[in-house]
Protein backbone atom coordinates (compact mmCIF):
# COMPACT_ATOMS: atom_id res chain seq x y z
CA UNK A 1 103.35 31.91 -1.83
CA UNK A 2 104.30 32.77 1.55
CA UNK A 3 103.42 29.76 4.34
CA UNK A 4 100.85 30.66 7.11
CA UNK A 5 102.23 29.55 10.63
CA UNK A 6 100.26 29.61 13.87
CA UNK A 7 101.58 29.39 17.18
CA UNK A 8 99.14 28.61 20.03
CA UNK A 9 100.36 29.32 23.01
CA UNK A 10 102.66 32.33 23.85
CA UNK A 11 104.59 31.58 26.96
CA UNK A 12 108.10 30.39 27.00
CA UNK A 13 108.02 27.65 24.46
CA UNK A 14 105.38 29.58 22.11
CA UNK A 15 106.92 33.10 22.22
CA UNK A 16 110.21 31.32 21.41
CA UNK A 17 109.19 29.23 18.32
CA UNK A 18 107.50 32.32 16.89
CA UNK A 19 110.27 34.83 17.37
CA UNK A 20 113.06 31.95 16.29
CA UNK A 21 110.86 31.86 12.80
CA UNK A 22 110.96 34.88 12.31
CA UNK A 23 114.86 35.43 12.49
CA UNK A 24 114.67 32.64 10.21
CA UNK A 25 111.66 33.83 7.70
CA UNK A 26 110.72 37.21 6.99
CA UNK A 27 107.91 36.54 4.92
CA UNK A 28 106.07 33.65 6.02
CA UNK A 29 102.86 35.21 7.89
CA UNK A 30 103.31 34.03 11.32
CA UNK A 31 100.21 34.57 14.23
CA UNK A 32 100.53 34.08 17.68
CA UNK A 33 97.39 32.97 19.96
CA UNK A 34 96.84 33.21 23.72
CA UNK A 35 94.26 32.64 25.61
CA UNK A 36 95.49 34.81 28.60
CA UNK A 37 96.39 38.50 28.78
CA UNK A 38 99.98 37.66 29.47
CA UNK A 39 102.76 36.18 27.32
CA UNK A 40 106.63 35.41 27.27
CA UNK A 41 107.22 35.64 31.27
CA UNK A 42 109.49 34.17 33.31
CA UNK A 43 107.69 31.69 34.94
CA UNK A 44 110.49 30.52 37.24
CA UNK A 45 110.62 33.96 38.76
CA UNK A 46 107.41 33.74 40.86
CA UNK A 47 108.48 32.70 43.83
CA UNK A 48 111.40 35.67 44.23
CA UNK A 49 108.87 38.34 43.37
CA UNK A 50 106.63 36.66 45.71
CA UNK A 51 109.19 36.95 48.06
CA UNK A 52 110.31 40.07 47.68
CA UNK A 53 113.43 39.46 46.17
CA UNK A 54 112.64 40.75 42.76
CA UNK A 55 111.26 43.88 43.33
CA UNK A 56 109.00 45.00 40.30
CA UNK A 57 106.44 42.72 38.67
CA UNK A 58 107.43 43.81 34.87
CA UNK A 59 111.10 42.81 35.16
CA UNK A 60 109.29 39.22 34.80
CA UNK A 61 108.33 40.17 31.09
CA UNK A 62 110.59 39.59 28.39
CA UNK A 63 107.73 41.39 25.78
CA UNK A 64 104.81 42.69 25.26
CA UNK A 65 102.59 42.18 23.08
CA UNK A 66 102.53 45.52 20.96
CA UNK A 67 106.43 45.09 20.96
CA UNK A 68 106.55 41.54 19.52
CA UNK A 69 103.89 43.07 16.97
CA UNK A 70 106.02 46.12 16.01
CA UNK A 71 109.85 44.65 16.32
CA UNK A 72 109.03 40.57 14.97
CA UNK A 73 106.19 41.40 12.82
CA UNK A 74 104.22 38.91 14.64
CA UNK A 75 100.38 39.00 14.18
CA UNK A 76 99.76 38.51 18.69
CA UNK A 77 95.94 37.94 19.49
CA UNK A 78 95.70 37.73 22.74
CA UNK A 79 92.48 36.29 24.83
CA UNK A 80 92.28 34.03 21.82
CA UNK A 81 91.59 30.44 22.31
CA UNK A 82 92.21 27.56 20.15
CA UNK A 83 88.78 25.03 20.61
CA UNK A 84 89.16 22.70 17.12
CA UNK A 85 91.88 21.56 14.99
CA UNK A 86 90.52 19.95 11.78
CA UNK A 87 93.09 18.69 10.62
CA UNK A 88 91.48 17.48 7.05
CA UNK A 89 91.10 20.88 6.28
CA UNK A 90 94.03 22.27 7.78
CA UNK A 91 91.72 25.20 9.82
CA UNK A 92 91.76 26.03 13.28
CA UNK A 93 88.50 26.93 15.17
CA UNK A 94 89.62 30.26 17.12
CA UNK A 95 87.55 32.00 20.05
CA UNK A 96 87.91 35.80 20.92
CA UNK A 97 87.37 35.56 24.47
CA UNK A 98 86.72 39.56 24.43
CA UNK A 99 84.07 39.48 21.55
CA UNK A 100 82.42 35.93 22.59
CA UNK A 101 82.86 35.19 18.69
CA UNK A 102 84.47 32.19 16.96
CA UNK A 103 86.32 32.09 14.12
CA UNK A 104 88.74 30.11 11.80
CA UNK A 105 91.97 30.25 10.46
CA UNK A 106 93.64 27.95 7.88
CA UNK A 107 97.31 27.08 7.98
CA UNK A 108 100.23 25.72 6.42
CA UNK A 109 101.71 24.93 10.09
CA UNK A 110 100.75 24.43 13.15
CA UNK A 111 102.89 24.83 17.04
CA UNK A 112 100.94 23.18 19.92
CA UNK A 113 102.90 25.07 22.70
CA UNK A 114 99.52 24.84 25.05
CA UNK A 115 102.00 24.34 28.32
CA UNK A 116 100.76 22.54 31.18
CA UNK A 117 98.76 22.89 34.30
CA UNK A 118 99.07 22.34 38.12
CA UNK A 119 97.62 19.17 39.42
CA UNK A 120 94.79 20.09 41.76
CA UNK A 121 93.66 16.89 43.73
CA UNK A 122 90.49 16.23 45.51
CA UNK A 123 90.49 17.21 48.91
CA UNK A 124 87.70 17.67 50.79
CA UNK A 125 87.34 20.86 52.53
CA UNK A 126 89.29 22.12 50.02
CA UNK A 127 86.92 25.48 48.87
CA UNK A 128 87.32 26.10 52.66
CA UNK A 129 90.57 27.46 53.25
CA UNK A 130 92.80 30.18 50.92
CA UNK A 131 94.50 27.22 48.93
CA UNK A 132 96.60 28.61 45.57
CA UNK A 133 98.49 27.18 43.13
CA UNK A 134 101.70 29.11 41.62
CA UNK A 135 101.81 28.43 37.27
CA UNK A 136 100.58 31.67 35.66
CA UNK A 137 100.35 35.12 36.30
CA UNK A 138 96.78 35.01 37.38
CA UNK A 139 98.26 32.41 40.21
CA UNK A 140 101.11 35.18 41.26
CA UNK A 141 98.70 38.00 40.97
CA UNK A 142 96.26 36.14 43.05
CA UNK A 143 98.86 34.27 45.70
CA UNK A 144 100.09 38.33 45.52
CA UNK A 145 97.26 39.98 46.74
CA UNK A 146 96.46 37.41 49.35
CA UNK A 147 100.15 37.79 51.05
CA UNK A 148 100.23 41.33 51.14
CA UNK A 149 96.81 42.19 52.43
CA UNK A 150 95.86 39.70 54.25
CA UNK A 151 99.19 39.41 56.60
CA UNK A 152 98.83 35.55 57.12
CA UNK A 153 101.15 34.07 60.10
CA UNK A 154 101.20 30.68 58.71
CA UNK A 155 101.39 28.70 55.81
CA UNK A 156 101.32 25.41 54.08
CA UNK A 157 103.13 23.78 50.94
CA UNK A 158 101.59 20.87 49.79
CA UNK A 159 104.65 19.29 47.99
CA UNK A 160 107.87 19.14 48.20
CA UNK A 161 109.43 19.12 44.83
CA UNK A 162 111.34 22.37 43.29
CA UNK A 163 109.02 24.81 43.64
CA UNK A 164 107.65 23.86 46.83
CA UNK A 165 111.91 24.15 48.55
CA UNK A 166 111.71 27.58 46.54
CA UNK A 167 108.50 28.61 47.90
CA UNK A 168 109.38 27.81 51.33
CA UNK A 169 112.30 29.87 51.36
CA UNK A 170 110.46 32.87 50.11
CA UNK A 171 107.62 32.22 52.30
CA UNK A 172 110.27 32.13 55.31
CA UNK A 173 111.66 35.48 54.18
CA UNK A 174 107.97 37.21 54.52
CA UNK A 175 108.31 36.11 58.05
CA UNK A 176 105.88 33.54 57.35
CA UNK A 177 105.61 30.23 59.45
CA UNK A 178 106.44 27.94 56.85
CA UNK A 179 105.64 23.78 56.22
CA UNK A 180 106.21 21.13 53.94
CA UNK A 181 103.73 18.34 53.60
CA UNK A 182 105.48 15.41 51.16
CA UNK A 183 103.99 12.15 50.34
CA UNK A 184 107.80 10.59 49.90
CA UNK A 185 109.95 10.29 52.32
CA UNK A 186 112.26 13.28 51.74
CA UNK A 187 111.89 16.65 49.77
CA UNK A 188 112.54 16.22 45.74
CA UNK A 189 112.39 12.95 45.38
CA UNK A 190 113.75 13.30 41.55
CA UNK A 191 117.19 13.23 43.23
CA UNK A 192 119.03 10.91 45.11
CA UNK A 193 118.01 10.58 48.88
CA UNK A 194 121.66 11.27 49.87
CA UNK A 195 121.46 14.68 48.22
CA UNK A 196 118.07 15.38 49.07
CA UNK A 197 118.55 14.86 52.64
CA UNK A 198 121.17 17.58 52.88
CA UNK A 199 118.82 20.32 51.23
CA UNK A 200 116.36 18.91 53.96
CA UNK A 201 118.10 19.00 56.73
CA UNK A 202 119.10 22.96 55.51
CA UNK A 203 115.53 23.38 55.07
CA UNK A 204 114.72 22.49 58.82
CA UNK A 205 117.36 24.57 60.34
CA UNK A 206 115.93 27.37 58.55
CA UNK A 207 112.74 27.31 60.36
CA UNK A 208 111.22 25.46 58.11
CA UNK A 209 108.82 22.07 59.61
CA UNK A 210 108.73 19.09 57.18
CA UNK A 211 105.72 16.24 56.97
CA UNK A 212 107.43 13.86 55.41
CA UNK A 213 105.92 10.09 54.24
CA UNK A 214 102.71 11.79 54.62
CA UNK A 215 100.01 14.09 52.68
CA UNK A 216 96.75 16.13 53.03
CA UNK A 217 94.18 13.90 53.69
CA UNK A 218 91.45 16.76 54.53
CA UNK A 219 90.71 20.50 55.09
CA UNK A 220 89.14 20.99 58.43
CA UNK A 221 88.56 24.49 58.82
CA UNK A 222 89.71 28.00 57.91
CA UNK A 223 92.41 27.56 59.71
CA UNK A 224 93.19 23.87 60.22
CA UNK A 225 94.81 20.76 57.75
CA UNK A 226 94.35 17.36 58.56
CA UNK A 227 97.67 14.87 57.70
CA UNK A 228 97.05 11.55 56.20
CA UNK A 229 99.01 10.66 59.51
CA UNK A 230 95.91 12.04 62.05
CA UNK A 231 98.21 14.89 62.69
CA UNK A 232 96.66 18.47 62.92
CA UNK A 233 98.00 21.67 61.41
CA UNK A 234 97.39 25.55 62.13
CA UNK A 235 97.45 27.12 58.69
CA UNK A 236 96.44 30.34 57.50
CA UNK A 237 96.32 28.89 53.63
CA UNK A 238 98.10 26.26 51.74
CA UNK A 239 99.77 26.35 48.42
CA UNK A 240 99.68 22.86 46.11
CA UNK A 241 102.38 22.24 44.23
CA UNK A 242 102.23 18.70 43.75
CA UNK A 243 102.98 18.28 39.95
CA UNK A 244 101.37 19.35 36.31
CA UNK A 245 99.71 17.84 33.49
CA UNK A 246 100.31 18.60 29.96
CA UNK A 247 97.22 20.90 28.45
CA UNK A 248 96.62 17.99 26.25
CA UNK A 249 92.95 18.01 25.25
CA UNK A 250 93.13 20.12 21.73
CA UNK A 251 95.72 17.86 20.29
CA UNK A 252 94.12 14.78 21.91
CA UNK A 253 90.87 16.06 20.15
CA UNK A 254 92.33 16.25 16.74
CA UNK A 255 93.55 12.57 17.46
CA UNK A 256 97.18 13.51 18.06
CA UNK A 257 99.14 10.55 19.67
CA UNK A 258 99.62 11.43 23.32
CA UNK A 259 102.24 9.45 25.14
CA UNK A 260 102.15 7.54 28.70
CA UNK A 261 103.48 11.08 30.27
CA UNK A 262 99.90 13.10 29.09
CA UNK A 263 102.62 14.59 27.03
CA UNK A 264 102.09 14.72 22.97
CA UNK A 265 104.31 12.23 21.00
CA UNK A 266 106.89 13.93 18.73
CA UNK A 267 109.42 12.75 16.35
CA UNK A 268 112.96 14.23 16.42
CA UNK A 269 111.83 17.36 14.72
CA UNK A 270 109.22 18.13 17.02
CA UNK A 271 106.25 16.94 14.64
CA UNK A 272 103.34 14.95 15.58
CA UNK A 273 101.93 12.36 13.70
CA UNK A 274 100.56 14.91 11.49
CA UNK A 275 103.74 16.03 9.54
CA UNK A 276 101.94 19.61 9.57
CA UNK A 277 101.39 20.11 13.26
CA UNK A 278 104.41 20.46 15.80
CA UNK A 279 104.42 20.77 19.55
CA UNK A 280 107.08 22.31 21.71
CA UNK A 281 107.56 22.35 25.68
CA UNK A 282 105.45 21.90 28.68
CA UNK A 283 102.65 19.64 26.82
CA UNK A 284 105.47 17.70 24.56
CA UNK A 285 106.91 13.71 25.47
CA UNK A 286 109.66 13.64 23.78
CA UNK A 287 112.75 11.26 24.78
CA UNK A 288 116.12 11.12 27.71
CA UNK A 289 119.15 11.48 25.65
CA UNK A 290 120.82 8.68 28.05
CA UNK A 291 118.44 5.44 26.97
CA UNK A 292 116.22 7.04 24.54
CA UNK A 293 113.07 6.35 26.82
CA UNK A 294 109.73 8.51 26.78
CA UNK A 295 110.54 11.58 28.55
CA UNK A 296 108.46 14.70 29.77
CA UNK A 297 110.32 17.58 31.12
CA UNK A 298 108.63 20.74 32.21
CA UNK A 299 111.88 23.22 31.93
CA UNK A 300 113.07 26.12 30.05
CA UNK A 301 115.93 24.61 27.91
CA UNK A 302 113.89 21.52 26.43
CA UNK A 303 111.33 24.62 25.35
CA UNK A 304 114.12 26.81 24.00
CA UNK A 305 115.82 24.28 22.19
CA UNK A 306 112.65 22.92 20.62
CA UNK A 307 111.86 25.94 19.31
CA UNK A 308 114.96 26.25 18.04
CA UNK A 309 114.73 22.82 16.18
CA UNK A 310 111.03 23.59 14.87
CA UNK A 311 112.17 27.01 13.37
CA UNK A 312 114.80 25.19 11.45
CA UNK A 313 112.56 22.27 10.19
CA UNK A 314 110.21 24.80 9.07
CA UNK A 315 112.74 26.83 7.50
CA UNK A 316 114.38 24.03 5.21
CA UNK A 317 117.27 23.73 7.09
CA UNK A 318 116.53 20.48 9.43
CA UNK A 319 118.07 19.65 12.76
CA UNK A 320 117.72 17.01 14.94
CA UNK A 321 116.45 17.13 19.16
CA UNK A 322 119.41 15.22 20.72
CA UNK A 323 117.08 14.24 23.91
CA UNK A 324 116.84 15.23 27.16
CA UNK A 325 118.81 15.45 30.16
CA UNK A 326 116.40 17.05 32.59
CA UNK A 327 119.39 19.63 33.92
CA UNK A 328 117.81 21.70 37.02
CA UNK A 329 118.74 23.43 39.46
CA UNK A 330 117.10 25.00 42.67
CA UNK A 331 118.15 27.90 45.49
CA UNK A 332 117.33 26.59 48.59
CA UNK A 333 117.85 29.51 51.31
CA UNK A 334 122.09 29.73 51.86
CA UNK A 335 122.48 25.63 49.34
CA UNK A 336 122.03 25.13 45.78
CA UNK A 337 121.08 21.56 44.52
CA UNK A 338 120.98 20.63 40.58
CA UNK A 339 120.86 16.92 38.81
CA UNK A 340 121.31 16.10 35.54
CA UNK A 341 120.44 12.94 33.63
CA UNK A 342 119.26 9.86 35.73
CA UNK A 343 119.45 9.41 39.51
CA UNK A 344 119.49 6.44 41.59
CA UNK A 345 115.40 6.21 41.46
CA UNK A 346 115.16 5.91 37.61
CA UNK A 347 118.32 3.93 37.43
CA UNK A 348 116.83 1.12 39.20
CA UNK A 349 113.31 0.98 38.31
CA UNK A 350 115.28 0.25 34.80
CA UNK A 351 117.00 -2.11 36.11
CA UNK A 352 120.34 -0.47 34.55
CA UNK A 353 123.53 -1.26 36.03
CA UNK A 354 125.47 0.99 37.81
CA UNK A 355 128.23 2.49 40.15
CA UNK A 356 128.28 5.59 42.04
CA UNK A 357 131.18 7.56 42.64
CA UNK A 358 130.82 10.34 45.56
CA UNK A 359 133.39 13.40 46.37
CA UNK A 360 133.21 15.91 49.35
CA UNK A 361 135.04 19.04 48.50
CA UNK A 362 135.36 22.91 48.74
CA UNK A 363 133.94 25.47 45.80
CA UNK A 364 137.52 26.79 46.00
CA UNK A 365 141.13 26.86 47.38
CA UNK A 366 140.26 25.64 51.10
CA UNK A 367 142.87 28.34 52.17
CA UNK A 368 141.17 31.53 50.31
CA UNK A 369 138.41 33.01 52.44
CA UNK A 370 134.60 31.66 52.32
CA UNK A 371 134.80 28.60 50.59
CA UNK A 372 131.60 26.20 50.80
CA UNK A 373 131.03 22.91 51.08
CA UNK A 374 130.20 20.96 48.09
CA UNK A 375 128.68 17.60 47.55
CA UNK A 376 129.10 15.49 43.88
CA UNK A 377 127.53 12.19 43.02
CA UNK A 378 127.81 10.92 39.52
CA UNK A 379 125.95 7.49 38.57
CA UNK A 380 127.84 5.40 35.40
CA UNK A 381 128.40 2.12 33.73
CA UNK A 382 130.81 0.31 35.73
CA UNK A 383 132.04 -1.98 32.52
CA UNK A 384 131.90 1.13 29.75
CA UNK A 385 132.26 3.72 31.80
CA UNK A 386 129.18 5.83 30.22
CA UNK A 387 127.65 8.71 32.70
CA UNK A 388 124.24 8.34 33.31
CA UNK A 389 123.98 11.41 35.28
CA UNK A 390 123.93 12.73 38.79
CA UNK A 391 123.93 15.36 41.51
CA UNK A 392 125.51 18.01 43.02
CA UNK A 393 124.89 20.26 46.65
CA UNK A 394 126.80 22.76 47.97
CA UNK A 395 126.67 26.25 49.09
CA UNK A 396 128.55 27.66 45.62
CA UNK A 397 128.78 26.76 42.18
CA UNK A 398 126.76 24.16 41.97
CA UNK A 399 126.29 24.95 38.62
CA UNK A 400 129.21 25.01 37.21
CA UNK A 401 129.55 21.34 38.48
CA UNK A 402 126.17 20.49 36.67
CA UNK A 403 126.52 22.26 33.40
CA UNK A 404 130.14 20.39 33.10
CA UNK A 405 128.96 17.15 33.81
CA UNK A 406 126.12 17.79 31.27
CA UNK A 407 128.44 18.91 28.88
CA UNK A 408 130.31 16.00 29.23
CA UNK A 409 127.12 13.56 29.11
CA UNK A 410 126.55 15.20 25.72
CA UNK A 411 129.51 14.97 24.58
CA UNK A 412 129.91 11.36 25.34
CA UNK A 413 132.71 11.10 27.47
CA UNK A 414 133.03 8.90 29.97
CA UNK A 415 133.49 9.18 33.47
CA UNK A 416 137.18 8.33 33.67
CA UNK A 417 137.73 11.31 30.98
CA UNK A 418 136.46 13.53 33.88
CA UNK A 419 140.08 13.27 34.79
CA UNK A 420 141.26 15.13 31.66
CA UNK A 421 138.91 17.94 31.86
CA UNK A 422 141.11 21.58 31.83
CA UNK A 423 139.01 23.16 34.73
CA UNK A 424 140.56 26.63 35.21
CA UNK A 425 141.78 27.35 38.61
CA UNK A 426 142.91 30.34 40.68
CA UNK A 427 142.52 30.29 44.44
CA UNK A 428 139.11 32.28 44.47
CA UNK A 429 136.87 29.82 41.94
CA UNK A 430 138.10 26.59 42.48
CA UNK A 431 140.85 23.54 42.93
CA UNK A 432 144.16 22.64 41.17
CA UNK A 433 141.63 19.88 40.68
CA UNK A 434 138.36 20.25 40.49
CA UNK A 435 135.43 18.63 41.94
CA UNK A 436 134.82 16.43 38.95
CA UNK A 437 138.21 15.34 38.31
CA UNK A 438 138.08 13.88 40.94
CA UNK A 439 134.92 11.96 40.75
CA UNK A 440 136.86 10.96 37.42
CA UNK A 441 140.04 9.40 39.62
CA UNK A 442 137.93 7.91 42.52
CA UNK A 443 135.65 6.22 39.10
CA UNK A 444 138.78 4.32 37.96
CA UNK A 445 138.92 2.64 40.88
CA UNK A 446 135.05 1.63 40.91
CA UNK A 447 135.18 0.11 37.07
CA UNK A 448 134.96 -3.91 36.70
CA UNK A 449 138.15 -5.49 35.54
């Protein structure tokens, strides 16, 4: 008897899971519920087609939904919304959004893949200014249509964090008088001050005007923000971007386990405490691959990969979630800036002990044309020599430098066998040694005797 699977949820992580099952099963019946009208689109996009750099809305779909239909055999109901999970019964209470009508499906499986939204908080004044948040399509659509007919001079990002730097670049390139309001006391405060204050200082020269150690304590007018700091700003609108929460409340509901995060608890397969109901990206908590701690991380590779490790659980054919690093990277006008693993922040609210070894370099041969500066930091275990992760700025291949050092972090190496990595090298992409090599030699140096 073939199994009946339902995804809900058919974004990144959802669209995933379903397609990887069926590569995996051709006969299980598999449907895939959204409560939207759009699915599987490249969420990280938004602020380049805001910004003019991607051109055409549609090259931000991967599918729709007639062709995941037709090529996956994939039962997609869209404007469907899961309400109810019993989970005694195994049925799942189903709205058509179109027809007003509810209805129920059983199932042999069940995905949780209900993402995450922005974190609005209460301002007052708020409903009195254009204010927008950037997470779905109806956010681009609607941030869209603002920029292009209404013109607006001026703008404000409330947060500073990836997409905020993104946004400010692609606000700047719209000829838009751009601002950062921050509540820490520099711009992504995930990484390391010493990085971050290079992408800031970038930032400023570009035009940009920074509010750090400070936030929006009121909306005065139409046109006016008021700083937590009594400072006054001329704004046309603002944009929030300060953070998400997991779309917890269905699996909370069915009495799922949620963890400190907001994110649903999940085993090493991806399954909840009910062995018939999985969850997979935005809304999951699973755990850092460096010290095994509760970890949420809204990216695209945790999603991928968990779908990945759900199709193959499902399938008969189990594999294991290794953890998360929390790799990202961000384009910050003419600098790049990526971390992986744990920074200084996280490193010492754990109270784990550790050495950080720091290397100034060129992307390439300092004698072939164009070369960029580029700044490494790499946190590790001074007595075992384990990587615990670190960060990377420069105005080229900053990821290169990231994915290796990730590589390496899950391969278990340690920072002295940075030294013996085989970079390849010609004049035009890099050094007879390369950038972490030599974090590797100036680590030798740092370990206790």
């Amino acid at each position: 008897m073939n199994k009946k699977i339902i995804v809900i949820g058919a974004v990144g992580g959802g669209a995933t899971t379903a397609s990887q099952l069926r590569k995996l099963d051709d006969k299980s019946d598999i449907i895939l519920l959204e409560k939207t009208s759009y699915l599987s689109y490249g969420a990280c996009g938004m602020p380049y087609y805001l910004g003019e750099v991607i051109e055409e809305r549609e090259d931000l779909f991967a599918y729709t939904p007639e062709k995941l239909q037709s090529k996956k055999k994939i039962d997609v109901r869209m404007q469907h919304e899961a309400v109810k999970i019993d989970r005694e019964k195994q049925t799942l209470h189903i709205i058509d959004i179109l027809k007003n009508q509810e209805y129920q499906e059983t199932y042999d499986a069940l995905i949780i893949a209900t993402g995450a939204s922005p974190f609005v908080p209460e301002i007052d004044g708020l409903d009195t200014i254009p204010s927008f948040t950037l997470r779905t399509v109806e956010d681009m659509d609607k941030l869209k249509n603002y920029l292009v007919t209404e013109k607006p001079a001026a703008g404000a990002i409330i947060g500073g964090g990836f997409i905020g730097v993104e946004m400010s670049e692609n606000l700047t390139r719209l000829g838009i008088n751009t601002c950062i309001v921050e509540r820490s006391n520099h711009v992504l405060n995930i990484i390391d001050e010493e990085s971050a204050l290079k992408i800031q200082d970038h930032v400023k020269g570009k035009g940009v005007t920074l509010y750090v150690e400070n936030g929006l304590h009121k909306v005065t007018s139409a046109s006016e923000i008021l700083l937590d700091n009594g400072e006054r700003i001329k704004t046309d609108f603002i944009l929030l971007s300060v953070g998400i929460r997991p779309n917890n409340s269905l699996a909370k509901d069915a009495g799922l386990t949620i963890g400190d995060s907001g994110g649903i608890k999940v085993n090493e397969y991806m399954q909840t405490d009910d062995p018939s109901i999985y969850a997979v990206g935005d809304v999951v908590e699973s755990f850092d691959r460096i010290d095994g701690s509760p970890k949420q991380v809204p990216l695209a590779w945790p999603a991928h990969r968990q779908s990945y490790i759900i199709a193959k659980h499902l399938t008969g054919s189990p594999v294991s979630f290794g953890g998360m690093l929390g790799s990202a990277i961000a384009k910050v006008f003419d600098l790049s800036i990526g971390s992986t693993g744990l920074g200084e922040k996280e490193l010492t609210e754990r109270k784990m002990k550790y050495k950080t070894a720091v290397h100034e370099g060129k992307s390439h041969a300092g004698y072939y044309p164009d070369s960029k500066d580029v700044y490494v930091r790499v946190h590790f275990c001074p007595s075992t020599g384990k990587i615990f992760g670190g960060n990377v700025v420069g105005g080229e291949r900053v990821d290169k430098q990231i994915d290796v050092l990730s590589t390496a972090i899950t391969g278990g190496l340690t920072i002295l066998q940075l030294q013996e990595i085989e970079t390849c090298y010609a004049p035009p992409f890099s050094s007879p040694k390369g950038l972490l090599n030599m974090i590797g030699y100036k680590a030798e140096k740092m370990m206790d005797s």
